[in-house]
N, C-alpha and C. Protein backbone atom coordinates (compact mmCIF):
# COMPACT_ATOMS: atom_id res chain seq x y z
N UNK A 1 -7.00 9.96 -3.62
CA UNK A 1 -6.35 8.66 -3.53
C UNK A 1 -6.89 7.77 -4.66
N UNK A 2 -5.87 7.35 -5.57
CA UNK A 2 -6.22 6.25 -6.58
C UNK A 2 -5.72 4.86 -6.14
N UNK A 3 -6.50 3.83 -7.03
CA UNK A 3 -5.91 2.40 -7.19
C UNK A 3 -4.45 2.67 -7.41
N UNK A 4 -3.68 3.48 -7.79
CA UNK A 4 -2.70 3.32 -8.41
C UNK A 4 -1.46 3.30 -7.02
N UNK A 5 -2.25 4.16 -5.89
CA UNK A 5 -1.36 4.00 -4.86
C UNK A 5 -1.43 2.65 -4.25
N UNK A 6 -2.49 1.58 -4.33
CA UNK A 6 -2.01 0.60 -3.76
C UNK A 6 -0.43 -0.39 -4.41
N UNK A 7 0.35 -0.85 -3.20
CA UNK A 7 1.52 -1.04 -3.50
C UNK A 7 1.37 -2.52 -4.63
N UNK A 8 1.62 -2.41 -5.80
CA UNK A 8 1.60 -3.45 -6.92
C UNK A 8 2.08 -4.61 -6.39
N UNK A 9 3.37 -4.52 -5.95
CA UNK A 9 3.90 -5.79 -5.06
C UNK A 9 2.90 -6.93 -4.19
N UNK A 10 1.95 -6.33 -3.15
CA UNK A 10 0.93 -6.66 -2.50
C UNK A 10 0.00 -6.94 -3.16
N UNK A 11 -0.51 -6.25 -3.99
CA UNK A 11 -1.79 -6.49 -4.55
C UNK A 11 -2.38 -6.79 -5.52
N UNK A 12 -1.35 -8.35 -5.66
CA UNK A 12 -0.90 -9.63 -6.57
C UNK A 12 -1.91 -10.60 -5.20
N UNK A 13 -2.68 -11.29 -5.51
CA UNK A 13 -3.86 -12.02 -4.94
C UNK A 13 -3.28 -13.07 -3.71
N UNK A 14 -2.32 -13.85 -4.56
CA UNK A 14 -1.43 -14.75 -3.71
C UNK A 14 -0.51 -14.16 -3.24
N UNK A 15 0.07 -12.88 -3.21
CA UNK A 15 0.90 -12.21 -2.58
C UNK A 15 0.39 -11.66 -0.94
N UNK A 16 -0.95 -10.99 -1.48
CA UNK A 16 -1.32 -10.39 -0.41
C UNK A 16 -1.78 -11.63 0.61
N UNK A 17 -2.16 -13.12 0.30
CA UNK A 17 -2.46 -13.89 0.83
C UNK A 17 -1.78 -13.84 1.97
N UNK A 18 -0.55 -14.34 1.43
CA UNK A 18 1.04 -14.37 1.64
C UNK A 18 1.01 -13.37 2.94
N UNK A 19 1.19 -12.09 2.69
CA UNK A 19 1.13 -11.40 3.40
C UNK A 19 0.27 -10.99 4.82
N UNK A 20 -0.88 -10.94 4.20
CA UNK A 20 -1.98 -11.36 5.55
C UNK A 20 -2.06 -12.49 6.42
N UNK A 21 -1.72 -13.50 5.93
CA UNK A 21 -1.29 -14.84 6.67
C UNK A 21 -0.18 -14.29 7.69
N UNK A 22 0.62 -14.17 7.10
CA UNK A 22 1.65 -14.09 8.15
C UNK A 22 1.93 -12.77 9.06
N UNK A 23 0.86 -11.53 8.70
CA UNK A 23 0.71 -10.51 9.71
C UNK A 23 -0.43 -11.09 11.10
N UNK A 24 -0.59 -12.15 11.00
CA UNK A 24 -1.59 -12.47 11.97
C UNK A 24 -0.45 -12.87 13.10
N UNK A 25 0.81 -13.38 12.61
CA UNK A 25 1.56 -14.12 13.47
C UNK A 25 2.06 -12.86 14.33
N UNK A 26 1.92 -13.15 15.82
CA UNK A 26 2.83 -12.28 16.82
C UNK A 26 4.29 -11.77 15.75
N UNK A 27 4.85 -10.16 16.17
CA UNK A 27 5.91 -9.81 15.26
C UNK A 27 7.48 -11.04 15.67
N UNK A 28 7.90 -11.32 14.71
CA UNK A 28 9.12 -12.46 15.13
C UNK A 28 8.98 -13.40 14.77
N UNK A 29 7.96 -14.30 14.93
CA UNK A 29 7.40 -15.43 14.41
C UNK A 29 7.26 -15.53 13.07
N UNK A 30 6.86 -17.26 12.96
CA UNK A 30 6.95 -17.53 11.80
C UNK A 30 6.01 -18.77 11.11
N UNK A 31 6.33 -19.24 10.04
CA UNK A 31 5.29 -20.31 9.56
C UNK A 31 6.20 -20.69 8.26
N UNK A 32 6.10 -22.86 8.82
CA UNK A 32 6.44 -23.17 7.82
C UNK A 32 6.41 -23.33 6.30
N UNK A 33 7.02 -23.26 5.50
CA UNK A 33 6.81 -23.14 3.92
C UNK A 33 5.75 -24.31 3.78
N UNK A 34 5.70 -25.60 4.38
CA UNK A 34 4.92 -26.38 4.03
C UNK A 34 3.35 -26.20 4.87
N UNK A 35 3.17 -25.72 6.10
CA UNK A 35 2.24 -24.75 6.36
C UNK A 35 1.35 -23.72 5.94
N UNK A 36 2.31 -22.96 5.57
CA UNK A 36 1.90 -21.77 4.50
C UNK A 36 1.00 -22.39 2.91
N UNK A 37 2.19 -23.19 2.58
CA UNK A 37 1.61 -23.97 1.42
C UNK A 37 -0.14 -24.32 1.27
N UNK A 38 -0.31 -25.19 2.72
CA UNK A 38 -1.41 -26.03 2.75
C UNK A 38 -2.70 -24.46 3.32
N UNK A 39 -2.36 -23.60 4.15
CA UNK A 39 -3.27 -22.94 4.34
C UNK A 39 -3.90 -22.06 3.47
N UNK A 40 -2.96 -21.58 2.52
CA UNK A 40 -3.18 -21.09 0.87
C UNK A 40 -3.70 -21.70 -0.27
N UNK A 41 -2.95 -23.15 -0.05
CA UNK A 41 -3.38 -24.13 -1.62
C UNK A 41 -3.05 -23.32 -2.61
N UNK A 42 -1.77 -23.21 -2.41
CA UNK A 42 -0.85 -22.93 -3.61
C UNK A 42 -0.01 -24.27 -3.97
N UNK A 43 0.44 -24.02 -5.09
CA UNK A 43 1.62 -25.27 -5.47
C UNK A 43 2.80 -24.92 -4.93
N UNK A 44 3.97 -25.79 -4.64
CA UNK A 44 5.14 -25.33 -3.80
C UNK A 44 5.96 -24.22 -4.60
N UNK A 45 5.65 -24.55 -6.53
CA UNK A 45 6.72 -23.66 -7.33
C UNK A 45 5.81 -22.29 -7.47
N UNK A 46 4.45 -22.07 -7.31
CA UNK A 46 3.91 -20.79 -7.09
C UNK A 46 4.21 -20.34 -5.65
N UNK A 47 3.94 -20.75 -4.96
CA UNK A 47 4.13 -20.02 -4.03
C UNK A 47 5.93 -19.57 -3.47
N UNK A 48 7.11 -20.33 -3.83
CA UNK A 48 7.94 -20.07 -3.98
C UNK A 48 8.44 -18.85 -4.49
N UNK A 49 7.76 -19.03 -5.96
CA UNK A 49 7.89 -17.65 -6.85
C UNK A 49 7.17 -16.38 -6.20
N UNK A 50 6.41 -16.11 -5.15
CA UNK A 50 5.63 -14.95 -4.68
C UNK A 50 6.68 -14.80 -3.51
N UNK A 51 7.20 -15.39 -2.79
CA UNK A 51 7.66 -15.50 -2.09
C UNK A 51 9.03 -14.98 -2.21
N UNK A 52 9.69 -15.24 -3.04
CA UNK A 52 11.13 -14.79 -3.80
C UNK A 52 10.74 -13.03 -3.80
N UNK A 53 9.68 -13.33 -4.77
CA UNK A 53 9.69 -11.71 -4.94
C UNK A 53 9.41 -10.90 -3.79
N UNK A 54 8.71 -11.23 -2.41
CA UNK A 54 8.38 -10.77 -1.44
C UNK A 54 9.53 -10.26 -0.60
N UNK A 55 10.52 -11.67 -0.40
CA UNK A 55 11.95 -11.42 -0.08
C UNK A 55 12.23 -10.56 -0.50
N UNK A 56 12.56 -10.39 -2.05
CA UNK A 56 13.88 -8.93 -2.72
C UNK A 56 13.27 -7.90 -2.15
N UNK A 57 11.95 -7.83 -2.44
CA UNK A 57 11.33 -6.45 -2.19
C UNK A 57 11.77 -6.04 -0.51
N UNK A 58 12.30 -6.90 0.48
CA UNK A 58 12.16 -7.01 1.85
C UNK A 58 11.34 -7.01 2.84
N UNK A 59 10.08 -7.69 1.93
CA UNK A 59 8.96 -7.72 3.00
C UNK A 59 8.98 -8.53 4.25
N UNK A 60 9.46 -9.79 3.73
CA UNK A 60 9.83 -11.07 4.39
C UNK A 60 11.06 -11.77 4.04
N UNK A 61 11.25 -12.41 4.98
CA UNK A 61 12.75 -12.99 5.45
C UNK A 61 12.03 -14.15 5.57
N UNK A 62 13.42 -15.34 4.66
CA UNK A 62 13.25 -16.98 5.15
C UNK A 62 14.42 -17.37 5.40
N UNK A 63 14.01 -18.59 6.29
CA UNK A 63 15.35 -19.54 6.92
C UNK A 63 15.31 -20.84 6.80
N UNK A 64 16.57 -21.07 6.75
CA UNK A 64 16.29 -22.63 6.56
C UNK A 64 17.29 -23.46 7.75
N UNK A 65 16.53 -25.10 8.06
CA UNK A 65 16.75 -25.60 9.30
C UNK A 65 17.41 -26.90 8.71
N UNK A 66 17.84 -27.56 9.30
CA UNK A 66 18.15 -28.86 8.84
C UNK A 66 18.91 -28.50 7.11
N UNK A 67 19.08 -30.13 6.52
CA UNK A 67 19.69 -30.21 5.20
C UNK A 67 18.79 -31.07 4.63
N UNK A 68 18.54 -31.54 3.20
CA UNK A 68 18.31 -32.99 2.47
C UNK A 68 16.86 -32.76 2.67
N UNK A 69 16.08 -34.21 2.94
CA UNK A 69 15.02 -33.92 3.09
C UNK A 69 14.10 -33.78 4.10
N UNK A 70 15.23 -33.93 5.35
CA UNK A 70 14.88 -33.15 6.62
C UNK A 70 14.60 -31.43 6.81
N UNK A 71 15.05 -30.55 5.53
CA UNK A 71 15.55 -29.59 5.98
C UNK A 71 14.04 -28.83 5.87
N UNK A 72 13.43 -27.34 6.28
CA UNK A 72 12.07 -26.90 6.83
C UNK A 72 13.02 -25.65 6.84
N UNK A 73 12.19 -24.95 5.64
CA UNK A 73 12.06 -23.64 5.25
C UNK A 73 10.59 -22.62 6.39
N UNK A 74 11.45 -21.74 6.74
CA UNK A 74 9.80 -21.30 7.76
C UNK A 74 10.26 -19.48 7.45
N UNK A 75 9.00 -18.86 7.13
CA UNK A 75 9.16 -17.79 6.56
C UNK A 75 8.44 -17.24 7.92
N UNK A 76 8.81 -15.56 7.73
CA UNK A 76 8.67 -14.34 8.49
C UNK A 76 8.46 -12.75 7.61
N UNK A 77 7.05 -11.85 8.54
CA UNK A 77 7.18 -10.87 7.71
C UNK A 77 7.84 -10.04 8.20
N UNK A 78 9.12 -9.04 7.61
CA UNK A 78 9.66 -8.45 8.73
C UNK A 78 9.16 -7.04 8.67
N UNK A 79 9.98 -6.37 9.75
CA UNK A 79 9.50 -5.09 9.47
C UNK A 79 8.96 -4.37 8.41
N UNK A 80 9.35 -4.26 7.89
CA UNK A 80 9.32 -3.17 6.56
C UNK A 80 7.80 -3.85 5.55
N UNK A 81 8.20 -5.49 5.99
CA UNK A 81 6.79 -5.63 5.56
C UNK A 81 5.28 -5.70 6.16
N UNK A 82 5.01 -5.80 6.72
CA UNK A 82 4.48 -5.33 8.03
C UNK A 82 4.18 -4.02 7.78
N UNK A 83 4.94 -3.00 8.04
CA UNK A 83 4.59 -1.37 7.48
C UNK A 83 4.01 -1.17 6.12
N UNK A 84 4.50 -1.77 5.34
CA UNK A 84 4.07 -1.85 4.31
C UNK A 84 2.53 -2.66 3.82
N UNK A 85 2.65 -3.12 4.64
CA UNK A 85 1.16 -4.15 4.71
C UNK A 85 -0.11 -3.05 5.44
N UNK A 86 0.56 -2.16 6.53
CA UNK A 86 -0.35 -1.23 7.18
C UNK A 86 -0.58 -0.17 5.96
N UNK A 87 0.54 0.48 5.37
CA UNK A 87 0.46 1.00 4.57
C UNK A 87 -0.71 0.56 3.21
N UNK A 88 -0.79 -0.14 2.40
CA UNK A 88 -1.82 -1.27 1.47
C UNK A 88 -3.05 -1.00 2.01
N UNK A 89 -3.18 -1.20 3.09
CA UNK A 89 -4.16 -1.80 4.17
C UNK A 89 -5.32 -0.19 4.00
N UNK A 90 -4.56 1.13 4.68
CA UNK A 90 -5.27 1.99 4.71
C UNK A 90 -5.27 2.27 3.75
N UNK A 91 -4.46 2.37 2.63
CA UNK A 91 -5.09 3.16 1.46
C UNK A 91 -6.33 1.94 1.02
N UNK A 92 -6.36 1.10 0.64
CA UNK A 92 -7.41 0.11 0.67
C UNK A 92 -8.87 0.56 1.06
N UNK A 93 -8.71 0.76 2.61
CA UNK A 93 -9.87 1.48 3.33
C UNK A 93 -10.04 2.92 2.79
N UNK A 94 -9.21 3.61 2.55
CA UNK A 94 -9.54 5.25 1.79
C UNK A 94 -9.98 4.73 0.66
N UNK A 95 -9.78 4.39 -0.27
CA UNK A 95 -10.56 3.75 -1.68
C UNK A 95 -11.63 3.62 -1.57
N UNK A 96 -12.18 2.38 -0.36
CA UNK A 96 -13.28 2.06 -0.08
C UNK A 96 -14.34 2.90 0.73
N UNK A 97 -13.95 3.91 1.28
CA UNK A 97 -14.48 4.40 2.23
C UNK A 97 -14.89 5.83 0.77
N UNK A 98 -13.88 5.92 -0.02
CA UNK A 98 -14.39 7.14 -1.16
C UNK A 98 -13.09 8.01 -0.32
N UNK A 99 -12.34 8.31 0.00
CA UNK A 99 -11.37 9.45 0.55
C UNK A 99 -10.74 9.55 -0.41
């Protein structure tokens, strides 16, 4: 097992943030963009941009509530990311462990 199997997507610093944050949440759930924001201390246009790419890839799914400047973006990891996060996760531990 090499570095090379960990998934590149993830293991972008603020990505995996991204990611671990929101595997803590019960599966379904979610957390607002401005939430997320403040527990990271990212800027809204970085973390946007990790986030975009997280989406295409289909790690996570966002929604949006309201319109204007009522409206509250609240993101979710879905399946696939989630597996994929378990996936990261053990090869991580095989690296570290020497496997």
């Amino acid at each position: 097992m090499t570095a090379e199997a960990l998934d590149p997507l993830i293991h972008v610093p603020a990505r995996l943030q991204i990611m671990a944050a929101l595997a803590t949440l019960p599966e379904d759930d979610q957390l607002s963009f401005k939430r997320l924001q403040d527990m990271l201390e990212l800027t809204p246009g970085n973390l946007i941009t990790h986030l975009r790419k997280l989406e295409e890839a289909g790690y996570l799914a966002t929604s949006k509530t309201g319109s204007g400047p009522a409206s509250r973006t609240s993101v979710a990891l879905t399946y696939d990311g989630r597996h994929a996060l378990d996936i990261y996760a053990t090869t991580l531990r095989g690296l570290l462990n020497g496997v």
